[in-house]
C-alpha atoms as a PDB file:
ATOM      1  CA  UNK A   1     -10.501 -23.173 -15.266  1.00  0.00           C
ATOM      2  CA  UNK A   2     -11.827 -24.311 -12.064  1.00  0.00           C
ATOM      3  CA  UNK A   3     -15.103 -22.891 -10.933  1.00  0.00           C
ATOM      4  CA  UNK A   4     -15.418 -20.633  -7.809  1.00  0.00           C
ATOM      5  CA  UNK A   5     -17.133 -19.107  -5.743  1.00  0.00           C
ATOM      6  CA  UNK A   6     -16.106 -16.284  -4.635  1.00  0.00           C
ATOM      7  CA  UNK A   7     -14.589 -15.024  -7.593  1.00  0.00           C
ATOM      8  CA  UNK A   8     -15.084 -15.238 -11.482  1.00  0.00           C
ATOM      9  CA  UNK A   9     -12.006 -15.911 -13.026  1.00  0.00           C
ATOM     10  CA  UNK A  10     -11.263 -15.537 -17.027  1.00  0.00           C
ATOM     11  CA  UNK A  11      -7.913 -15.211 -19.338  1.00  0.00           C
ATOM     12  CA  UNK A  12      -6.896 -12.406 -21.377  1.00  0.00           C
ATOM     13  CA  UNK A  13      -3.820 -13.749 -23.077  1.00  0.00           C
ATOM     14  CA  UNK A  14      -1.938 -15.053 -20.374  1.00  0.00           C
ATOM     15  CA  UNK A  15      -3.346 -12.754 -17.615  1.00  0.00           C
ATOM     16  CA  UNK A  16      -5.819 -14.690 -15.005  1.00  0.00           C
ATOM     17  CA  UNK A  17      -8.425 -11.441 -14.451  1.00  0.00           C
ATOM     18  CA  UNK A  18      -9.884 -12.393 -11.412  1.00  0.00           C
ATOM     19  CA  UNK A  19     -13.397 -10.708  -9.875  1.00  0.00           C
ATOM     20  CA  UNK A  20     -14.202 -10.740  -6.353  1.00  0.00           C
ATOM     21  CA  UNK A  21     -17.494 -11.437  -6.219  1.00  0.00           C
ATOM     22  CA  UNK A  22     -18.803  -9.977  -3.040  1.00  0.00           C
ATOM     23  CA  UNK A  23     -19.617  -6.494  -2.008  1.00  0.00           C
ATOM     24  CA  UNK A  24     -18.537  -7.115   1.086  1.00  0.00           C
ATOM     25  CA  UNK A  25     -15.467  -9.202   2.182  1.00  0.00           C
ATOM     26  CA  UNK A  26     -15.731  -9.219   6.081  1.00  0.00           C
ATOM     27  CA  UNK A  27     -15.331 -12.263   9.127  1.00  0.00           C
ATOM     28  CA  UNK A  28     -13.358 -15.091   9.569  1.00  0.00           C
ATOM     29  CA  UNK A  29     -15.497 -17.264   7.601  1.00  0.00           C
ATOM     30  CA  UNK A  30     -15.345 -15.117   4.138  1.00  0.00           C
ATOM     31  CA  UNK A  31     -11.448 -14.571   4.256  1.00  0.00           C
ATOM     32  CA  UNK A  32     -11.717 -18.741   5.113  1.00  0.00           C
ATOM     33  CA  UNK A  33     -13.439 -19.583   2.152  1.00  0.00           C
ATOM     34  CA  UNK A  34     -11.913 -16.773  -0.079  1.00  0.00           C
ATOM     35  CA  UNK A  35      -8.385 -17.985   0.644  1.00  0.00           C
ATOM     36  CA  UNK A  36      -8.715 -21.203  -0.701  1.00  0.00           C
ATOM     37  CA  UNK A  37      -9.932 -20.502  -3.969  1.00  0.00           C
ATOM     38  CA  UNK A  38      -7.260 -17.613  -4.821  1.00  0.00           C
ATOM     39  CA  UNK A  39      -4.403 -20.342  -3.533  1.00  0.00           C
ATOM     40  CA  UNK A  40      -5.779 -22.847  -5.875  1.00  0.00           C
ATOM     41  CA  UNK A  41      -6.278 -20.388  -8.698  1.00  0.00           C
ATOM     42  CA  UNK A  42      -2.102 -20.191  -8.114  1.00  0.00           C
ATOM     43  CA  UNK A  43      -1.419 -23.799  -7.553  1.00  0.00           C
ATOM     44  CA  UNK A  44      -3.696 -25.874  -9.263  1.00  0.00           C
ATOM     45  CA  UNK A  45      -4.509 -23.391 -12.157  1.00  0.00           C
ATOM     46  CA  UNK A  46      -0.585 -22.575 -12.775  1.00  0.00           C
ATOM     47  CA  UNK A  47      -1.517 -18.508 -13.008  1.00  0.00           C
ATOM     48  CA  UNK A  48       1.816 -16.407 -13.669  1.00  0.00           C
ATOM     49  CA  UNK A  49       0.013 -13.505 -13.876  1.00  0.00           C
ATOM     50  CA  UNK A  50      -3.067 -12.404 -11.851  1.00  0.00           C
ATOM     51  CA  UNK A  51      -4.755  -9.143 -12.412  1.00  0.00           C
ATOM     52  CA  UNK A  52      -7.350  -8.822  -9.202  1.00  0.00           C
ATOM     53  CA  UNK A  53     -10.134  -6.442  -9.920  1.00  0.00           C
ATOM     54  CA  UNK A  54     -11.784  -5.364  -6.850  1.00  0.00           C
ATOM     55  CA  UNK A  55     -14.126  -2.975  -8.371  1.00  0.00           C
ATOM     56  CA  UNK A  56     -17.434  -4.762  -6.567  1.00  0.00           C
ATOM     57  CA  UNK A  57     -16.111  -4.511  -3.309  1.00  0.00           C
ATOM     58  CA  UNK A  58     -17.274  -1.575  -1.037  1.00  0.00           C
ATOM     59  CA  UNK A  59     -15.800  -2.969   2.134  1.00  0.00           C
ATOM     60  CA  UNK A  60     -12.842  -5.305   3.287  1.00  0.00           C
ATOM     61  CA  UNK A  61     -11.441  -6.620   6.511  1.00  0.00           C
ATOM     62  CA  UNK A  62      -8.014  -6.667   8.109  1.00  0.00           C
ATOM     63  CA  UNK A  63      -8.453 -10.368   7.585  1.00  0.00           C
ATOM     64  CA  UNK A  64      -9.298 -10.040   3.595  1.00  0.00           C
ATOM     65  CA  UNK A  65      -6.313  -7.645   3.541  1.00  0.00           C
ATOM     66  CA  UNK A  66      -4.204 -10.400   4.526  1.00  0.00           C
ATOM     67  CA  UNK A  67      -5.511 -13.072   2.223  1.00  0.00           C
ATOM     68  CA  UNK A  68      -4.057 -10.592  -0.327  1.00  0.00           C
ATOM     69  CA  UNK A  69      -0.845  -9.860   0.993  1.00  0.00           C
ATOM     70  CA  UNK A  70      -0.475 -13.720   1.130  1.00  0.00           C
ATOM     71  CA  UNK A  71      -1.434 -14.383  -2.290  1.00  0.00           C
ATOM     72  CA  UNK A  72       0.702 -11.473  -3.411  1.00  0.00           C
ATOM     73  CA  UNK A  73       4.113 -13.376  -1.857  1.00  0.00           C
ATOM     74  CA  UNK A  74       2.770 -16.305  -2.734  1.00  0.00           C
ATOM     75  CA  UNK A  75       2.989 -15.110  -6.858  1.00  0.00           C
ATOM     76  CA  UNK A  76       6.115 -13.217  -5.677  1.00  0.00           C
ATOM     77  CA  UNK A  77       7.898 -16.482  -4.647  1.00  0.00           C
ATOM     78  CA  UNK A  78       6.824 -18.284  -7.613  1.00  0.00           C
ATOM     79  CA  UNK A  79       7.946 -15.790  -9.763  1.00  0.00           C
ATOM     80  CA  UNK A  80       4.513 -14.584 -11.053  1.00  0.00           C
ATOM     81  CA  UNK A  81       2.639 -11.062 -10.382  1.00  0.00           C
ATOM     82  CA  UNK A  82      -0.222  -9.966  -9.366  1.00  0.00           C
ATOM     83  CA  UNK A  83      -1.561  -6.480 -10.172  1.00  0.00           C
ATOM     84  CA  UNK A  84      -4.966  -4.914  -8.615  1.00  0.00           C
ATOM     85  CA  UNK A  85      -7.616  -2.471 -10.036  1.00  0.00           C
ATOM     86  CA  UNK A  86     -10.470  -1.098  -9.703  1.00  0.00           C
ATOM     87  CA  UNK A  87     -10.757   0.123  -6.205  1.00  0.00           C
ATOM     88  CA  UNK A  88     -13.550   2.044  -4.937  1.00  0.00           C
ATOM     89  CA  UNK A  89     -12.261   5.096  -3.009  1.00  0.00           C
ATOM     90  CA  UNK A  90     -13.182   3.608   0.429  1.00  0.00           C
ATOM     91  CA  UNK A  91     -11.397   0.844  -0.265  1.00  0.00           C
ATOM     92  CA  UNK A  92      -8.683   2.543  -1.470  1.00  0.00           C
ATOM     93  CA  UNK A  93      -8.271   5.062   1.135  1.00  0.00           C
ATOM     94  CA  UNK A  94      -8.099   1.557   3.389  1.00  0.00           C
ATOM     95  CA  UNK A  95      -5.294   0.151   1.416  1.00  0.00           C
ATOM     96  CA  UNK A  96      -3.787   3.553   1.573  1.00  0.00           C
ATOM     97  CA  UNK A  97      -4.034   4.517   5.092  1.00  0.00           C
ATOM     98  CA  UNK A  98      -2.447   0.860   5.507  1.00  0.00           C
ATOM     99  CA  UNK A  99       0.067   2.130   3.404  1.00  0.00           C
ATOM    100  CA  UNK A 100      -0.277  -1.047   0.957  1.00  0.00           C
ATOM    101  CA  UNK A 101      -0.311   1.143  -1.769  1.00  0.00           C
ATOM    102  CA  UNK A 102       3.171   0.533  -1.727  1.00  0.00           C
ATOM    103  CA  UNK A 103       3.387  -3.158  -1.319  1.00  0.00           C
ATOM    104  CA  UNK A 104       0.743  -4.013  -4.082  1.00  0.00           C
ATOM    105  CA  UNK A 105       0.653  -2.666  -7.883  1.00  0.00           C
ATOM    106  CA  UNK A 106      -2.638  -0.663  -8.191  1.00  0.00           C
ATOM    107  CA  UNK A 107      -4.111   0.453 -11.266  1.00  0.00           C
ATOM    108  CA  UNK A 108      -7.490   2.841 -12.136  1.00  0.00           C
ATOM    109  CA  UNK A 109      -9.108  -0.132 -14.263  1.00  0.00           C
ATOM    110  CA  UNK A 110      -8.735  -3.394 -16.184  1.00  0.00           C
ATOM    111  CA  UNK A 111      -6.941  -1.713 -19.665  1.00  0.00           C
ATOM    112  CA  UNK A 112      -4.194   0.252 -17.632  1.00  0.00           C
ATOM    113  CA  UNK A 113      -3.546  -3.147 -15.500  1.00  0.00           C
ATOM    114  CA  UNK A 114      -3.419  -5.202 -18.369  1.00  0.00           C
ATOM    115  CA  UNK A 115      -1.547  -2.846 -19.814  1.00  0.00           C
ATOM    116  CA  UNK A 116       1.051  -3.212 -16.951  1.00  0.00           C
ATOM    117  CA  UNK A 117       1.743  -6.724 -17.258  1.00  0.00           C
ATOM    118  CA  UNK A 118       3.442  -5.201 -20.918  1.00  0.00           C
ATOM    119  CA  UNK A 119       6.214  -3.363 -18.277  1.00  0.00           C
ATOM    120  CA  UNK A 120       8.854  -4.579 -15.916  1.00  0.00           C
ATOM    121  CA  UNK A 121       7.258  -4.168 -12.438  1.00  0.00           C
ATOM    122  CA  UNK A 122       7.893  -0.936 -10.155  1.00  0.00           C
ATOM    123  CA  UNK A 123      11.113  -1.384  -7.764  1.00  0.00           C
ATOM    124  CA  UNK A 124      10.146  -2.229  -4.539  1.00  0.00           C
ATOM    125  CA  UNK A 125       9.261   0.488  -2.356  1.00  0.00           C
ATOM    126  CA  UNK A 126      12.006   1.925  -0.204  1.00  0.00           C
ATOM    127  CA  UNK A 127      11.366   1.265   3.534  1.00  0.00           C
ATOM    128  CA  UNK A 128      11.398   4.771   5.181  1.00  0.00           C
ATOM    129  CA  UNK A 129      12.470   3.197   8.224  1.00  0.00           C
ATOM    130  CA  UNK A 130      15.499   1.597   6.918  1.00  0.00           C
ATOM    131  CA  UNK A 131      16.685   5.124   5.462  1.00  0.00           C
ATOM    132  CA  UNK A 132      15.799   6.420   9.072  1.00  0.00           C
ATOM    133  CA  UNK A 133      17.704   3.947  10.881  1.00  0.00           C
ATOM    134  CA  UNK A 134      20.541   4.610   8.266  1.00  0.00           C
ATOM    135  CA  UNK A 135      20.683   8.025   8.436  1.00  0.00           C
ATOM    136  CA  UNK A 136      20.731   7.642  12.395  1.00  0.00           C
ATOM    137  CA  UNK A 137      23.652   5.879  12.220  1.00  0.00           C
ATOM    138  CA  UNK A 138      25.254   8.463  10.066  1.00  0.00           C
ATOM    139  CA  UNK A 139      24.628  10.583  12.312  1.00  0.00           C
ATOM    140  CA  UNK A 140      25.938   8.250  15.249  1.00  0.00           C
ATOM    141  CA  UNK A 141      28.937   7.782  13.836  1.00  0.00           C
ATOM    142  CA  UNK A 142      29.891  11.248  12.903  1.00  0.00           C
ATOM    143  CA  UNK A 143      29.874  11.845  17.028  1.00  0.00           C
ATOM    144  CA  UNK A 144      26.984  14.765  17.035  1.00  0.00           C
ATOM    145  CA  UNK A 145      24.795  12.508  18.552  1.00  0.00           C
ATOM    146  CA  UNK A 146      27.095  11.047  21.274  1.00  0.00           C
ATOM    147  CA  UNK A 147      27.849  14.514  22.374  1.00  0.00           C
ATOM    148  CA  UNK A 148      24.377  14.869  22.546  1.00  0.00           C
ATOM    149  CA  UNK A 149      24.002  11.802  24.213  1.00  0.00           C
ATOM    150  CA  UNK A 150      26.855  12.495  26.972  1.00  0.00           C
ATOM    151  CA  UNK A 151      25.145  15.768  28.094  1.00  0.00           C
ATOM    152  CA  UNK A 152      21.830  14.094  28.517  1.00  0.00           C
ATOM    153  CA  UNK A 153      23.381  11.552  30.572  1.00  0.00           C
ATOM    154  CA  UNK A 154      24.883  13.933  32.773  1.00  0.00           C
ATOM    155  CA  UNK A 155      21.961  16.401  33.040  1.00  0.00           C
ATOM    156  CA  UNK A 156      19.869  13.107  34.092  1.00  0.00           C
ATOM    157  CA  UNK A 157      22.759  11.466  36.962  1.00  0.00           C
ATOM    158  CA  UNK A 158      22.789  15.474  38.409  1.00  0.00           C
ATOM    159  CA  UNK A 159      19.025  15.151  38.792  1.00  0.00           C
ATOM    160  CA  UNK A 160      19.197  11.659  40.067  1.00  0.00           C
ATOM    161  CA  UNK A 161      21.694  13.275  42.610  1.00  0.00           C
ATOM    162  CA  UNK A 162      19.758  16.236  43.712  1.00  0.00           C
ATOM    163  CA  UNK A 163      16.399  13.532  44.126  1.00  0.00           C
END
Protein backbone atom coordinates (compact mmCIF):
# COMPACT_ATOMS: atom_id res chain seq x y z
CA UNK A 1 0.00 0.00 0.00
CA UNK A 2 0.88 3.47 -0.71
CA UNK A 3 1.88 5.64 2.18
CA UNK A 4 -0.23 8.67 3.32
CA UNK A 5 -0.62 11.19 5.07
CA UNK A 6 -3.53 11.87 6.22
CA UNK A 7 -4.69 8.56 6.84
CA UNK A 8 -3.22 5.07 7.88
CA UNK A 9 -4.49 2.58 5.76
CA UNK A 10 -4.25 -1.44 6.47
CA UNK A 11 -6.19 -4.75 5.08
CA UNK A 12 -8.29 -7.03 6.94
CA UNK A 13 -9.05 -9.66 4.37
CA UNK A 14 -10.13 -7.75 1.59
CA UNK A 15 -11.43 -4.69 3.55
CA UNK A 16 -9.07 -1.39 3.13
CA UNK A 17 -9.64 0.00 7.05
CA UNK A 18 -8.75 3.36 6.60
CA UNK A 19 -7.88 5.99 9.74
CA UNK A 20 -8.19 9.57 9.43
CA UNK A 21 -5.49 10.82 11.01
CA UNK A 22 -6.38 14.25 12.20
CA UNK A 23 -8.46 15.48 15.03
CA UNK A 24 -9.56 18.02 13.18
CA UNK A 25 -10.51 18.02 9.43
CA UNK A 26 -11.30 21.78 8.69
CA UNK A 27 -10.26 24.53 5.52
CA UNK A 28 -9.80 24.29 2.08
CA UNK A 29 -6.35 23.17 2.32
CA UNK A 30 -7.05 19.85 4.58
CA UNK A 31 -10.13 18.64 2.44
CA UNK A 32 -7.31 19.56 -0.63
CA UNK A 33 -4.81 17.36 0.54
CA UNK A 34 -7.22 14.73 2.12
CA UNK A 35 -8.99 14.22 -1.20
CA UNK A 36 -6.23 13.08 -3.03
CA UNK A 37 -5.05 10.42 -0.99
CA UNK A 38 -8.65 8.70 -0.40
CA UNK A 39 -9.07 8.95 -4.53
CA UNK A 40 -5.82 7.23 -4.94
CA UNK A 41 -6.45 4.73 -2.18
CA UNK A 42 -9.60 3.86 -4.86
CA UNK A 43 -7.74 4.18 -8.06
CA UNK A 44 -4.33 3.35 -7.72
CA UNK A 45 -4.74 0.89 -4.72
CA UNK A 46 -7.84 -1.03 -6.51
CA UNK A 47 -9.92 -0.95 -2.89
CA UNK A 48 -13.47 -2.71 -3.34
CA UNK A 49 -14.16 -2.31 -0.02
CA UNK A 50 -13.31 0.63 2.31
CA UNK A 51 -14.24 0.66 5.90
CA UNK A 52 -13.48 4.56 7.08
CA UNK A 53 -13.02 4.82 10.77
CA UNK A 54 -13.39 8.26 11.92
CA UNK A 55 -13.03 7.61 15.52
CA UNK A 56 -10.00 10.44 15.93
CA UNK A 57 -11.90 13.05 14.52
CA UNK A 58 -13.67 15.57 16.90
CA UNK A 59 -14.53 18.06 14.21
CA UNK A 60 -15.25 18.15 10.33
CA UNK A 61 -16.13 20.72 7.73
CA UNK A 62 -18.85 21.06 5.13
CA UNK A 63 -15.89 20.73 2.83
CA UNK A 64 -14.53 17.26 4.52
CA UNK A 65 -18.20 16.19 4.36
CA UNK A 66 -18.02 16.41 0.77
CA UNK A 67 -14.72 14.70 0.18
CA UNK A 68 -16.77 11.80 1.64
CA UNK A 69 -19.80 11.95 -0.19
CA UNK A 70 -17.45 11.97 -3.28
CA UNK A 71 -15.48 9.08 -2.37
CA UNK A 72 -18.65 7.29 -1.36
CA UNK A 73 -20.09 7.60 -5.30
CA UNK A 74 -16.94 7.25 -6.38
CA UNK A 75 -16.87 3.29 -4.70
CA UNK A 76 -20.61 3.33 -5.60
CA UNK A 77 -19.86 3.71 -9.37
CA UNK A 78 -17.15 1.29 -9.32
CA UNK A 79 -19.08 -1.12 -7.73
CA UNK A 80 -17.22 -1.18 -4.34
CA UNK A 81 -18.51 0.07 -0.72
CA UNK A 82 -17.55 1.99 1.69
CA UNK A 83 -18.81 1.67 5.28
CA UNK A 84 -17.93 4.28 8.27
CA UNK A 85 -17.43 3.83 12.08
CA UNK A 86 -16.49 5.11 14.84
CA UNK A 87 -18.00 8.49 15.12
CA UNK A 88 -17.72 10.62 18.03
CA UNK A 89 -21.17 11.98 19.00
CA UNK A 90 -20.39 15.53 17.72
CA UNK A 91 -19.55 14.29 14.71
CA UNK A 92 -22.27 12.23 14.48
CA UNK A 93 -24.93 14.52 15.46
CA UNK A 94 -23.22 16.60 12.27
CA UNK A 95 -23.69 13.80 9.89
CA UNK A 96 -27.08 13.42 11.37
CA UNK A 97 -28.46 16.81 11.43
CA UNK A 98 -27.15 16.68 7.64
CA UNK A 99 -29.22 13.84 7.43
CA UNK A 100 -26.20 11.67 5.89
CA UNK A 101 -26.98 9.11 8.14
CA UNK A 102 -28.97 7.97 5.44
CA UNK A 103 -26.70 8.30 2.51
CA UNK A 104 -23.61 6.60 4.22
CA UNK A 105 -23.51 3.05 6.13
CA UNK A 106 -22.54 3.87 9.78
CA UNK A 107 -21.52 1.47 12.24
CA UNK A 108 -20.61 1.79 16.36
CA UNK A 109 -16.94 0.35 15.71
CA UNK A 110 -14.48 -1.57 13.53
CA UNK A 111 -15.99 -5.46 14.39
CA UNK A 112 -19.72 -4.49 13.60
CA UNK A 113 -18.38 -2.69 10.21
CA UNK A 114 -16.35 -5.42 9.28
CA UNK A 115 -18.88 -7.42 10.13
CA UNK A 116 -21.13 -5.61 7.54
CA UNK A 117 -19.13 -6.12 4.60
CA UNK A 118 -20.41 -10.14 5.45
CA UNK A 119 -24.23 -8.61 4.41
CA UNK A 120 -25.81 -7.28 1.28
CA UNK A 121 -25.87 -3.47 1.82
CA UNK A 122 -29.09 -1.55 3.25
CA UNK A 123 -31.59 -0.39 0.31
CA UNK A 124 -31.16 2.97 -0.43
CA UNK A 125 -32.96 5.31 1.63
CA UNK A 126 -36.36 6.40 0.42
CA UNK A 127 -36.41 10.14 -0.50
CA UNK A 128 -39.24 11.66 1.67
CA UNK A 129 -39.67 14.16 -0.87
CA UNK A 130 -40.33 11.91 -3.69
CA UNK A 131 -43.18 10.12 -1.54
CA UNK A 132 -44.37 13.81 -0.85
CA UNK A 133 -44.44 14.88 -4.29
CA UNK A 134 -46.18 11.45 -5.04
CA UNK A 135 -48.65 11.55 -2.67
CA UNK A 136 -49.42 15.26 -3.88
CA UNK A 137 -50.18 14.11 -7.01
CA UNK A 138 -52.50 11.53 -5.66
CA UNK A 139 -54.08 13.84 -4.22
CA UNK A 140 -54.12 16.17 -7.44
CA UNK A 141 -55.51 13.83 -9.39
CA UNK A 142 -58.29 12.61 -7.26
CA UNK A 143 -59.73 16.49 -7.75
CA UNK A 144 -59.74 17.46 -3.76
CA UNK A 145 -57.08 19.65 -4.35
CA UNK A 146 -58.34 21.43 -7.52
CA UNK A 147 -61.50 22.19 -5.72
CA UNK A 148 -59.41 23.53 -3.26
CA UNK A 149 -57.47 25.24 -5.64
CA UNK A 150 -60.60 26.87 -7.60
CA UNK A 151 -61.94 28.49 -4.37
CA UNK A 152 -58.63 30.02 -3.55
CA UNK A 153 -58.48 31.44 -6.88
CA UNK A 154 -61.68 32.98 -6.61
CA UNK A 155 -61.43 34.22 -2.98
CA UNK A 156 -58.01 35.93 -4.28
CA UNK A 157 -59.60 37.66 -8.00
CA UNK A 158 -62.72 38.99 -5.42
CA UNK A 159 -60.01 40.63 -3.32
CA UNK A 160 -58.06 41.79 -6.27
CA UNK A 161 -61.52 43.32 -7.28
CA UNK A 162 -62.49 45.00 -4.12
CA UNK A 163 -58.44 46.55 -4.03
Amino acid sequence: MTLYRHVEVSQDGDVAVVCLLDKEIRGEAASNDLEPELTRLVSSDGARQVLLDLGRVEFVTSSAIVQLIMLNTALTNAGARLILCSLRPEVYDAFSTMRLDTLFQIEDDRTAALDAFTRPPPPPPVDEDDEDDDVLASEASDGDVGEADDEAASSSSTRADAG
